[in-house]
PDB file of N, CA and C in Angstrom:
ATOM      1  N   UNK A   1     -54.991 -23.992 -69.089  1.00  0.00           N
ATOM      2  CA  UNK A   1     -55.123 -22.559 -68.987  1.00  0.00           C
ATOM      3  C   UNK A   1     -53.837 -21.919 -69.504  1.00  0.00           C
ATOM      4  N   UNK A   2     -53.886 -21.423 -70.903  1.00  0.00           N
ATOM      5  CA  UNK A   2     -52.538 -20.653 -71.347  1.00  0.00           C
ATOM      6  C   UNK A   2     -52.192 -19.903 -70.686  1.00  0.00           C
ATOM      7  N   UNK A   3     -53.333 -19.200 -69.570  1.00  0.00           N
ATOM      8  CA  UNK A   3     -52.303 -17.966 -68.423  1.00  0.00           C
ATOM      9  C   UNK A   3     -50.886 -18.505 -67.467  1.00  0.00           C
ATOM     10  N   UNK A   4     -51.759 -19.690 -67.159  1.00  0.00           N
ATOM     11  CA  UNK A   4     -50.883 -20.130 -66.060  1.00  0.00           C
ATOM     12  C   UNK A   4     -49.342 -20.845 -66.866  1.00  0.00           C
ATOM     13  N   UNK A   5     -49.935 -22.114 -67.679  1.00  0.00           N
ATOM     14  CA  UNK A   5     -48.672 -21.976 -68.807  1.00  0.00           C
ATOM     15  C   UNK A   5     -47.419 -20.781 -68.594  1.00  0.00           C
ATOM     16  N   UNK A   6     -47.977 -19.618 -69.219  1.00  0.00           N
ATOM     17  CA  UNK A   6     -47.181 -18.242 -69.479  1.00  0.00           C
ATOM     18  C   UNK A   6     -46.290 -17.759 -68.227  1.00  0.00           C
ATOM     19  N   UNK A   7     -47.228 -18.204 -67.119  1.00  0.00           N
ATOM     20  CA  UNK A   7     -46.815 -17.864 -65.566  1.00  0.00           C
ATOM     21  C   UNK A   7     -45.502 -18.576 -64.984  1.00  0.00           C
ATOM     22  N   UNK A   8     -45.548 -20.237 -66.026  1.00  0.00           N
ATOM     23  CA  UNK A   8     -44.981 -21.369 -65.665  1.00  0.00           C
ATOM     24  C   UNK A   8     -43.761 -20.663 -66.277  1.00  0.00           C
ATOM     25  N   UNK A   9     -43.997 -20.363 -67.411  1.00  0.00           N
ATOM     26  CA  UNK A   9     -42.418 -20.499 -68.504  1.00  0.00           C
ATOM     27  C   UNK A   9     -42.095 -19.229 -68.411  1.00  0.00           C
ATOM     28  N   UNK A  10     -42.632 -18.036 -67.547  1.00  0.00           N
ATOM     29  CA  UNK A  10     -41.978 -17.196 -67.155  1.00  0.00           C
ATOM     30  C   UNK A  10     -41.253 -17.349 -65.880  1.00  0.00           C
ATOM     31  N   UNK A  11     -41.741 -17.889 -65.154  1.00  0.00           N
ATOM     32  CA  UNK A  11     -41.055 -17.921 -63.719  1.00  0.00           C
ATOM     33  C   UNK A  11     -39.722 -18.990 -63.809  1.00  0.00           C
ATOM     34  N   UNK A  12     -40.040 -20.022 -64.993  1.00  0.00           N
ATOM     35  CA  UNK A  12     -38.917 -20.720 -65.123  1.00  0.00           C
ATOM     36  C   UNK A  12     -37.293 -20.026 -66.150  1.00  0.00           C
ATOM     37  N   UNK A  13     -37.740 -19.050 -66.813  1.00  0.00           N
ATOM     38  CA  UNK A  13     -37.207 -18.827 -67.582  1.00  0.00           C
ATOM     39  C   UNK A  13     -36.262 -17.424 -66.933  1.00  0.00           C
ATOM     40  N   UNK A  14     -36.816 -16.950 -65.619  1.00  0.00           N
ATOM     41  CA  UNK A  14     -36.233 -16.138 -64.716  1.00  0.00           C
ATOM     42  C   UNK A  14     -35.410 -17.159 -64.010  1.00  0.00           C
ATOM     43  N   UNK A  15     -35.719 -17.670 -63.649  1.00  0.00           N
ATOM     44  CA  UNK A  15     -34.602 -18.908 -62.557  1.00  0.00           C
ATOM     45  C   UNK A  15     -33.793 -19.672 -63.439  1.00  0.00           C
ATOM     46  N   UNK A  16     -33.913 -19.581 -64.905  1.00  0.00           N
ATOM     47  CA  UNK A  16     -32.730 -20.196 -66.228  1.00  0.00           C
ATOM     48  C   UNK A  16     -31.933 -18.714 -65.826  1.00  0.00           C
ATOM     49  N   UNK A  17     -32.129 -17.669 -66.079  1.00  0.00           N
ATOM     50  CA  UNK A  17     -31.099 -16.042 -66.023  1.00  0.00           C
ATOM     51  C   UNK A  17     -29.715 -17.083 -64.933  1.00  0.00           C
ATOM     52  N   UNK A  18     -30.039 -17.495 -64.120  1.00  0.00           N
ATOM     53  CA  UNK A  18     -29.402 -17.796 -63.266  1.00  0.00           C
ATOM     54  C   UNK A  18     -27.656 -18.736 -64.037  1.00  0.00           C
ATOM     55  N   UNK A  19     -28.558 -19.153 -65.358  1.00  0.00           N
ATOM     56  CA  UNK A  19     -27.574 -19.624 -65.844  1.00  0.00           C
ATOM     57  C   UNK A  19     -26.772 -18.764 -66.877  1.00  0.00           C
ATOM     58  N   UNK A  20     -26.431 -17.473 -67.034  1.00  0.00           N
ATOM     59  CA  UNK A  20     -26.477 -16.787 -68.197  1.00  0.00           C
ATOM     60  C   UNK A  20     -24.765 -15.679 -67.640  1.00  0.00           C
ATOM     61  N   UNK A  21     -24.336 -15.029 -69.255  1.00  0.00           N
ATOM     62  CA  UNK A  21     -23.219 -14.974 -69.645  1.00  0.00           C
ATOM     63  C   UNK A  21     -23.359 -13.303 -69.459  1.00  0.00           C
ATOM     64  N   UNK A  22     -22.315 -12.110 -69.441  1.00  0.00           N
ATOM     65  CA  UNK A  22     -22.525 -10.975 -68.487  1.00  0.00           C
ATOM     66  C   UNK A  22     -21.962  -9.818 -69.609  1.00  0.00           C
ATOM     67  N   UNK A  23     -23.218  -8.659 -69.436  1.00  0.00           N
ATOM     68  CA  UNK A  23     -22.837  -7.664 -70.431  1.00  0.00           C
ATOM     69  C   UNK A  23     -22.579  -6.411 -69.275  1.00  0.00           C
ATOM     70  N   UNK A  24     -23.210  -5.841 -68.787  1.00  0.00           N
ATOM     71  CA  UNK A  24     -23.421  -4.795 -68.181  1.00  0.00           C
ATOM     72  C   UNK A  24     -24.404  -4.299 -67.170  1.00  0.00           C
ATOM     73  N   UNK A  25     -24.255  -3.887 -66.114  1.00  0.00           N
ATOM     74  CA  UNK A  25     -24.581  -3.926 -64.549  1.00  0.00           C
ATOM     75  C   UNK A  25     -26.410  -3.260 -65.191  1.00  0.00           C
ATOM     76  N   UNK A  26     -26.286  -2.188 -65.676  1.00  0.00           N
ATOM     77  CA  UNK A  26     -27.443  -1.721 -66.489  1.00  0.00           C
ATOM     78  C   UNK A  26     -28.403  -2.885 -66.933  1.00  0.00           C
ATOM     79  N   UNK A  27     -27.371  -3.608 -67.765  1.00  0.00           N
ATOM     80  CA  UNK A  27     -28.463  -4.258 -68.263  1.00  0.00           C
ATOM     81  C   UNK A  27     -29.438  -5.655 -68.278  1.00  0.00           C
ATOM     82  N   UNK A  28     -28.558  -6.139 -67.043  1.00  0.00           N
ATOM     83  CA  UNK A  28     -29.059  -6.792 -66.096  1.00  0.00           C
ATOM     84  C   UNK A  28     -30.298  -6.585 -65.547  1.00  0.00           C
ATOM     85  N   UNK A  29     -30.023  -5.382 -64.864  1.00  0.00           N
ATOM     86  CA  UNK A  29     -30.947  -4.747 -64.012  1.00  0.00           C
ATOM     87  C   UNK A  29     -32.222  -4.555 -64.690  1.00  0.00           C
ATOM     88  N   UNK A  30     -31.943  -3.927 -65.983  1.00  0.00           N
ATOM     89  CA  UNK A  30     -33.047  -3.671 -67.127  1.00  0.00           C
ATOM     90  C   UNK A  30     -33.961  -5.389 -67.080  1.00  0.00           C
ATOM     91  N   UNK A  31     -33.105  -6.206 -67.067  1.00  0.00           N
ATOM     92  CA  UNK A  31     -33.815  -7.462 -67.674  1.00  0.00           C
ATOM     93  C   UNK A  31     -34.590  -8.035 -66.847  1.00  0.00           C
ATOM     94  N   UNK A  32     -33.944  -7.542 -65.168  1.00  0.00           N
ATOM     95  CA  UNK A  32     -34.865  -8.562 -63.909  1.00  0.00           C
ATOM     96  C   UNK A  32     -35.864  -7.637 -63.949  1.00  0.00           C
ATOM     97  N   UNK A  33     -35.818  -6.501 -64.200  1.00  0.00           N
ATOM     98  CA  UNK A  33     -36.985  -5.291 -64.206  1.00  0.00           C
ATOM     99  C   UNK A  33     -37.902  -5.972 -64.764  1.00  0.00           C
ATOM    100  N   UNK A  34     -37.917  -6.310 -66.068  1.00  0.00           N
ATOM    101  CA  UNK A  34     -38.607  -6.478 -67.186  1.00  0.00           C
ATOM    102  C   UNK A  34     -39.443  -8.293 -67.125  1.00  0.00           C
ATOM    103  N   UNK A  35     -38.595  -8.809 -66.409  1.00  0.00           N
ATOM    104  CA  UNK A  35     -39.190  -9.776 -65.467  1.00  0.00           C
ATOM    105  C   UNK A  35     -39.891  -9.723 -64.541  1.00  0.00           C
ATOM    106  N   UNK A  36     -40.078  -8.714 -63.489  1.00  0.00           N
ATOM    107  CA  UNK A  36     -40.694  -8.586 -62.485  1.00  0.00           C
ATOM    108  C   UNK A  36     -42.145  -8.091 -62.719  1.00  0.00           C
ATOM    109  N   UNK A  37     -42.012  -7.119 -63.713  1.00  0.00           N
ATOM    110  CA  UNK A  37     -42.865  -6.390 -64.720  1.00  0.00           C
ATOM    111  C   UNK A  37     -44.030  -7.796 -65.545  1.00  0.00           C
ATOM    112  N   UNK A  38     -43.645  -8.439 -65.958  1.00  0.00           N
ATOM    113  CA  UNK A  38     -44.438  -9.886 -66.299  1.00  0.00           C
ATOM    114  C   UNK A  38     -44.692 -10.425 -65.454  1.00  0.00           C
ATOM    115  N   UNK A  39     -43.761 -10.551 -64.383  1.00  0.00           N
ATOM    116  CA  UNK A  39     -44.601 -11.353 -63.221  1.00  0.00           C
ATOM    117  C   UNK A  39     -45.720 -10.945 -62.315  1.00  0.00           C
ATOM    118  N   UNK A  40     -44.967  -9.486 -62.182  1.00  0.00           N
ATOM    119  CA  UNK A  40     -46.143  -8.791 -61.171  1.00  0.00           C
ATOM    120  C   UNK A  40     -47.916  -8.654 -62.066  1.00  0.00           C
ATOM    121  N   UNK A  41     -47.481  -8.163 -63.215  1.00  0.00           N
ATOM    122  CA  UNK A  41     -48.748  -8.210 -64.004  1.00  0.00           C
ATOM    123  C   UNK A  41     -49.957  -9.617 -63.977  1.00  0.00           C
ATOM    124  N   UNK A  42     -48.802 -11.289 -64.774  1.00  0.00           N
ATOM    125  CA  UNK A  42     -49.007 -11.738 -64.614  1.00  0.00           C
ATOM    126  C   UNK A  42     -50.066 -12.724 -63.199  1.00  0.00           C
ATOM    127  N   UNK A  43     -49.112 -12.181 -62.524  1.00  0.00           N
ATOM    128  CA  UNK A  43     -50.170 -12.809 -60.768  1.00  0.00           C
ATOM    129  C   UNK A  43     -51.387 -12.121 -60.243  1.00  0.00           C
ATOM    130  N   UNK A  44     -51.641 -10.538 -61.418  1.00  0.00           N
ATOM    131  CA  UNK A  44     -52.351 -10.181 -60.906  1.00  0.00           C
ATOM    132  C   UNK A  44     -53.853 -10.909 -61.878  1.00  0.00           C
ATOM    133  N   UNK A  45     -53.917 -11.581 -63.160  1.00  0.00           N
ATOM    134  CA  UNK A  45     -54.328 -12.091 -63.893  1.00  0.00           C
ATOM    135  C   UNK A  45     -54.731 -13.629 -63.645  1.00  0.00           C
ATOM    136  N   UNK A  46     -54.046 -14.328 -62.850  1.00  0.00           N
ATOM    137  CA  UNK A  46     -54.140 -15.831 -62.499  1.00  0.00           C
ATOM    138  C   UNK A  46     -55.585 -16.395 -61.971  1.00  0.00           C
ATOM    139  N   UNK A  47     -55.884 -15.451 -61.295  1.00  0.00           N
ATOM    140  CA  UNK A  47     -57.338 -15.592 -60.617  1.00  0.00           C
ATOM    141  C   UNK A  47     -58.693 -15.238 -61.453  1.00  0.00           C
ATOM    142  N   UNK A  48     -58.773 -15.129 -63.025  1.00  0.00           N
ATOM    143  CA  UNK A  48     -59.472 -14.498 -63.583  1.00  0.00           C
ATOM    144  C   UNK A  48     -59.789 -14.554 -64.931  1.00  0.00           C
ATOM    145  N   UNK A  49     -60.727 -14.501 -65.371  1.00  0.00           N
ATOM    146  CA  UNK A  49     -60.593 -14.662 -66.726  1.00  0.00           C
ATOM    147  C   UNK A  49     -60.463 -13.492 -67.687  1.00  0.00           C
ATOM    148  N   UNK A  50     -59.160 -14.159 -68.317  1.00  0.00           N
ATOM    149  CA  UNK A  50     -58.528 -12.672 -69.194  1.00  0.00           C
ATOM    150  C   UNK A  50     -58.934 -12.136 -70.528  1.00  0.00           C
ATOM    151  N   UNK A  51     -58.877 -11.311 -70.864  1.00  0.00           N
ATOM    152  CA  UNK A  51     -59.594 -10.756 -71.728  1.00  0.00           C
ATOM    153  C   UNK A  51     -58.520 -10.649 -73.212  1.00  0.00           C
ATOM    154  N   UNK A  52     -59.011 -10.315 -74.431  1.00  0.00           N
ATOM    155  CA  UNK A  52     -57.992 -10.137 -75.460  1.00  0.00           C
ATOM    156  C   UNK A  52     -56.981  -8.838 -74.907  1.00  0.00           C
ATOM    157  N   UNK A  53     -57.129  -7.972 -74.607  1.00  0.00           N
ATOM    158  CA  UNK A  53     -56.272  -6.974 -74.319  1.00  0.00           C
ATOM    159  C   UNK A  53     -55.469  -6.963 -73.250  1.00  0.00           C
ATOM    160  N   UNK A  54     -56.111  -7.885 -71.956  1.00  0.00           N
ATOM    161  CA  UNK A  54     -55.125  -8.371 -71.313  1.00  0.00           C
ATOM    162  C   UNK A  54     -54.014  -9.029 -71.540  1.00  0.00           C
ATOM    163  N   UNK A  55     -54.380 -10.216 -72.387  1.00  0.00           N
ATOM    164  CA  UNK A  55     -53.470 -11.018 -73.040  1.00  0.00           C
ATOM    165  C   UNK A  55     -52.674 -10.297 -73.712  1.00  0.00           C
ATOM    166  N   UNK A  56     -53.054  -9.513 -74.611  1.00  0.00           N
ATOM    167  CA  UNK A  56     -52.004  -8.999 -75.279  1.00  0.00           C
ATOM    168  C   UNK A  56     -51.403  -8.401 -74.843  1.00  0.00           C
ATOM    169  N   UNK A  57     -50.971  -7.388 -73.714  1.00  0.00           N
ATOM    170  CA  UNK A  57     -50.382  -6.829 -73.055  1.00  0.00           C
ATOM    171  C   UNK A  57     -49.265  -8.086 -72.184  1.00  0.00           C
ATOM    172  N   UNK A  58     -49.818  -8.661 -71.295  1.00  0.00           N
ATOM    173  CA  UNK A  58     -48.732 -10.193 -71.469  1.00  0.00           C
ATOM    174  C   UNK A  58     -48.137 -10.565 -72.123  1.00  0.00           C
ATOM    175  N   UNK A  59     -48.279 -11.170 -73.570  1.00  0.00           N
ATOM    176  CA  UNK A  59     -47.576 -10.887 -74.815  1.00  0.00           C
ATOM    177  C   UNK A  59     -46.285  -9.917 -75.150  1.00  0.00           C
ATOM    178  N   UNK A  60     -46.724  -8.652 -74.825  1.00  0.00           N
ATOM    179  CA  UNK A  60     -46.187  -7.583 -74.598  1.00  0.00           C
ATOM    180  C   UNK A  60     -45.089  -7.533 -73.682  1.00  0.00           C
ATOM    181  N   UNK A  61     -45.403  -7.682 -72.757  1.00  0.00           N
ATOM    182  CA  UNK A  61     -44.308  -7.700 -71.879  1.00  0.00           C
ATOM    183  C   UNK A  61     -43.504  -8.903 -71.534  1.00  0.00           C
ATOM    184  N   UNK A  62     -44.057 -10.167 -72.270  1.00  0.00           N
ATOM    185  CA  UNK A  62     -42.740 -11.426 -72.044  1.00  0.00           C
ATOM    186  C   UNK A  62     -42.053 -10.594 -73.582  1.00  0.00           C
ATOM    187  N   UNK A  63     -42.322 -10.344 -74.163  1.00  0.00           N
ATOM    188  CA  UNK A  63     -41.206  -9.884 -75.530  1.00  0.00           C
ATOM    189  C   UNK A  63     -40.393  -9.162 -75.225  1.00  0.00           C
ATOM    190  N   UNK A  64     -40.818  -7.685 -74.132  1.00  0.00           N
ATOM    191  CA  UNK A  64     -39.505  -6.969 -74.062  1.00  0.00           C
ATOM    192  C   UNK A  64     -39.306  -7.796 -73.227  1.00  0.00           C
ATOM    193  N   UNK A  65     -39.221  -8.585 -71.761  1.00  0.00           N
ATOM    194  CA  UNK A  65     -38.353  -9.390 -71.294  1.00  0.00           C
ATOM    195  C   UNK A  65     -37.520 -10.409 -71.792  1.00  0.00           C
ATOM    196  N   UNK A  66     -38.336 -10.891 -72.874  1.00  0.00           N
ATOM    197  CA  UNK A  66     -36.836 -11.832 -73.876  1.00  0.00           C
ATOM    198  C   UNK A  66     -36.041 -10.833 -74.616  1.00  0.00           C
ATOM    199  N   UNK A  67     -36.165  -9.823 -75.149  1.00  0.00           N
ATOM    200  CA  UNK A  67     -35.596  -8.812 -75.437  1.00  0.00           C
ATOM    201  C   UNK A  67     -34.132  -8.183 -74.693  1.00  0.00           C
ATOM    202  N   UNK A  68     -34.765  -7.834 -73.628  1.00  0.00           N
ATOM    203  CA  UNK A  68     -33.741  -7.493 -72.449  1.00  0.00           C
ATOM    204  C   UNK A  68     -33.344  -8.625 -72.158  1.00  0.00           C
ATOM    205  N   UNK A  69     -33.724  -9.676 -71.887  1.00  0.00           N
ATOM    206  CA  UNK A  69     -32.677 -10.875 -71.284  1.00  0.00           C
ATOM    207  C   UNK A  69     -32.009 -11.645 -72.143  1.00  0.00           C
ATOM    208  N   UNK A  70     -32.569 -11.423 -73.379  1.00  0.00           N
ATOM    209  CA  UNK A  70     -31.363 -12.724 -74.496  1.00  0.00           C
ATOM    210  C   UNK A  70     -29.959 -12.538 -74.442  1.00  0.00           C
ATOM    211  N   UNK A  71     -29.480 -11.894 -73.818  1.00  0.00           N
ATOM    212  CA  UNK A  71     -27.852 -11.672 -73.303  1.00  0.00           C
ATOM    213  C   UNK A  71     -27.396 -12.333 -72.107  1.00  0.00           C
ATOM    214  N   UNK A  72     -28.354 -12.700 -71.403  1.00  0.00           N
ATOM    215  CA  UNK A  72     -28.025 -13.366 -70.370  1.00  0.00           C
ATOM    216  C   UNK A  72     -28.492 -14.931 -70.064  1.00  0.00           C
ATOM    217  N   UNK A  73     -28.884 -15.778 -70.831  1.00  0.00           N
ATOM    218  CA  UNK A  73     -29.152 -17.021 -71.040  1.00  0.00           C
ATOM    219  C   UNK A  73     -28.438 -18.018 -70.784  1.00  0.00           C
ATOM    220  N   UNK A  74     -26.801 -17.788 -71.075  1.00  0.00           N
ATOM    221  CA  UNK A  74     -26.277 -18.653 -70.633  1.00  0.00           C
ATOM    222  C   UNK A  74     -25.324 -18.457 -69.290  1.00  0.00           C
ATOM    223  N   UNK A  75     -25.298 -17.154 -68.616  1.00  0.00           N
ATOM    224  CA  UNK A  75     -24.625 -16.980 -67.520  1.00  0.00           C
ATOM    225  C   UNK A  75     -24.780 -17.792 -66.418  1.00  0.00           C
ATOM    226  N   UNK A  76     -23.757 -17.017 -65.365  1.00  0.00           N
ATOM    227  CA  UNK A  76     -23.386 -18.628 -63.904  1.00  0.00           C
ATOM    228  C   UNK A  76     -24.397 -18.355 -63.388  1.00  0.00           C
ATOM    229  N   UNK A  77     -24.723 -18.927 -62.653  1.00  0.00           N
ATOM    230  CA  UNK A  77     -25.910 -18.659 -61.596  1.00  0.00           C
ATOM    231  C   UNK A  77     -25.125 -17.526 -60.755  1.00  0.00           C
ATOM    232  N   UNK A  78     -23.977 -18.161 -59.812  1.00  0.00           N
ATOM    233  CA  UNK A  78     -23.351 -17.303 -59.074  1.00  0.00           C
ATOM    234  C   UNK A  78     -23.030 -15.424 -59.205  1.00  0.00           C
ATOM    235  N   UNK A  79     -22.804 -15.523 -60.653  1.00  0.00           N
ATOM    236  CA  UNK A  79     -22.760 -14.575 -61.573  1.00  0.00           C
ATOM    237  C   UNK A  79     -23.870 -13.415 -61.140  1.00  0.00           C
ATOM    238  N   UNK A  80     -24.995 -14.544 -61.782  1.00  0.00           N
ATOM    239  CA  UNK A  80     -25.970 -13.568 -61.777  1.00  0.00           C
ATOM    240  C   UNK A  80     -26.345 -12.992 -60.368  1.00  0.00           C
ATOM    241  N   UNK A  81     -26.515 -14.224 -59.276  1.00  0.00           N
ATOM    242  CA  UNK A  81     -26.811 -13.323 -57.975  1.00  0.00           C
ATOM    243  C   UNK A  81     -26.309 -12.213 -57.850  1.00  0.00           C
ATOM    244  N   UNK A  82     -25.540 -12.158 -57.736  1.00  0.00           N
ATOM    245  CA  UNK A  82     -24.222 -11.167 -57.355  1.00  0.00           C
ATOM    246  C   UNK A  82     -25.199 -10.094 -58.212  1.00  0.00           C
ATOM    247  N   UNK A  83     -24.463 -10.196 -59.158  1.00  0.00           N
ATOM    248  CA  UNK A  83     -25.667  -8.579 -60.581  1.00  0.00           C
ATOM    249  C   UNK A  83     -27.042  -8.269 -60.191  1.00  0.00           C
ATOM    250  N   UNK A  84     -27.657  -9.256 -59.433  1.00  0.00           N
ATOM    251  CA  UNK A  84     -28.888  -8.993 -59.305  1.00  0.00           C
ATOM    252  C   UNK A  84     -28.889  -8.118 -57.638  1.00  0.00           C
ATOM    253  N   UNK A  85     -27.750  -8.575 -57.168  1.00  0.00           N
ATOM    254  CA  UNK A  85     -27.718  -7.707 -55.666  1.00  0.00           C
ATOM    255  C   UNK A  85     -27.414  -6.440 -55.829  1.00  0.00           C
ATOM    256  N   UNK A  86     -26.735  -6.358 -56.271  1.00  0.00           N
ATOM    257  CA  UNK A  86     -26.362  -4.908 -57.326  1.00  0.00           C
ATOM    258  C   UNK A  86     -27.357  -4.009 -57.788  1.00  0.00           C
ATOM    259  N   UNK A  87     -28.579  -4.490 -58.554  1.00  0.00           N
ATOM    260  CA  UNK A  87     -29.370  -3.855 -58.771  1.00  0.00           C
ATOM    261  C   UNK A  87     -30.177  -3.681 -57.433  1.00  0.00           C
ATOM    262  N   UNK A  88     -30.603  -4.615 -56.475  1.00  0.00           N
ATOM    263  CA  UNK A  88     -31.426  -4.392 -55.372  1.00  0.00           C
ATOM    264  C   UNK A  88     -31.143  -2.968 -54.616  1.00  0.00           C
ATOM    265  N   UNK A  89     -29.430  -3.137 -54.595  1.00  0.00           N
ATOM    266  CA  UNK A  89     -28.920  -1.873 -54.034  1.00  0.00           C
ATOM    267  C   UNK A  89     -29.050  -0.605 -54.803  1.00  0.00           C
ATOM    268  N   UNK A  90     -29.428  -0.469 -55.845  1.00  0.00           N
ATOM    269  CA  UNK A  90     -29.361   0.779 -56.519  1.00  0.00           C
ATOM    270  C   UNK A  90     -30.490   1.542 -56.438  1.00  0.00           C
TER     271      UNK A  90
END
């Protein structure tokens, strides 16, 4: 099932951020957004059979999330918690 796939290498590819290198408190925030945004969509899709426009909208939104996150790929884990608490608080 390519959904779940997509589900896999998104959720893994949020818990890689963990390893990634640091631009700006913004744009961090922008990137877990943009993650949460694929995921939340994503889980709502898992149970179902998806349609072309669904999919593509998935599509859609892992791109701007690699988009927004290709700056942060190789940062600390430690790093990132921290940035990501930051945004929780804002």
């Amino acid at each position: 099932m390519k959904l779940l796939q997509i589900l896999k290498s998104t959720i893994l590819i949020i818990l890689t951020l963990s390893f990634t290198g640091c631009t700006s408190n913004e744009e961090i925030c922008a990137c877990l957004e943009a993650g949460k945004n694929l995921n939340d969509y994503a889980s709502k899709l898992i149970t179902k059979e998806v349609n072309e426009q669904e999919l593509k909208k998935m599509e859609d939104l892992k791109s701007t999330k690699n988009k927004k996150c290709a700056a942060f790929k190789t940062m600390d884990g430690k790093k990132m918690m921290e940035l990501k608490a930051d945004c929780e608080g804002n």
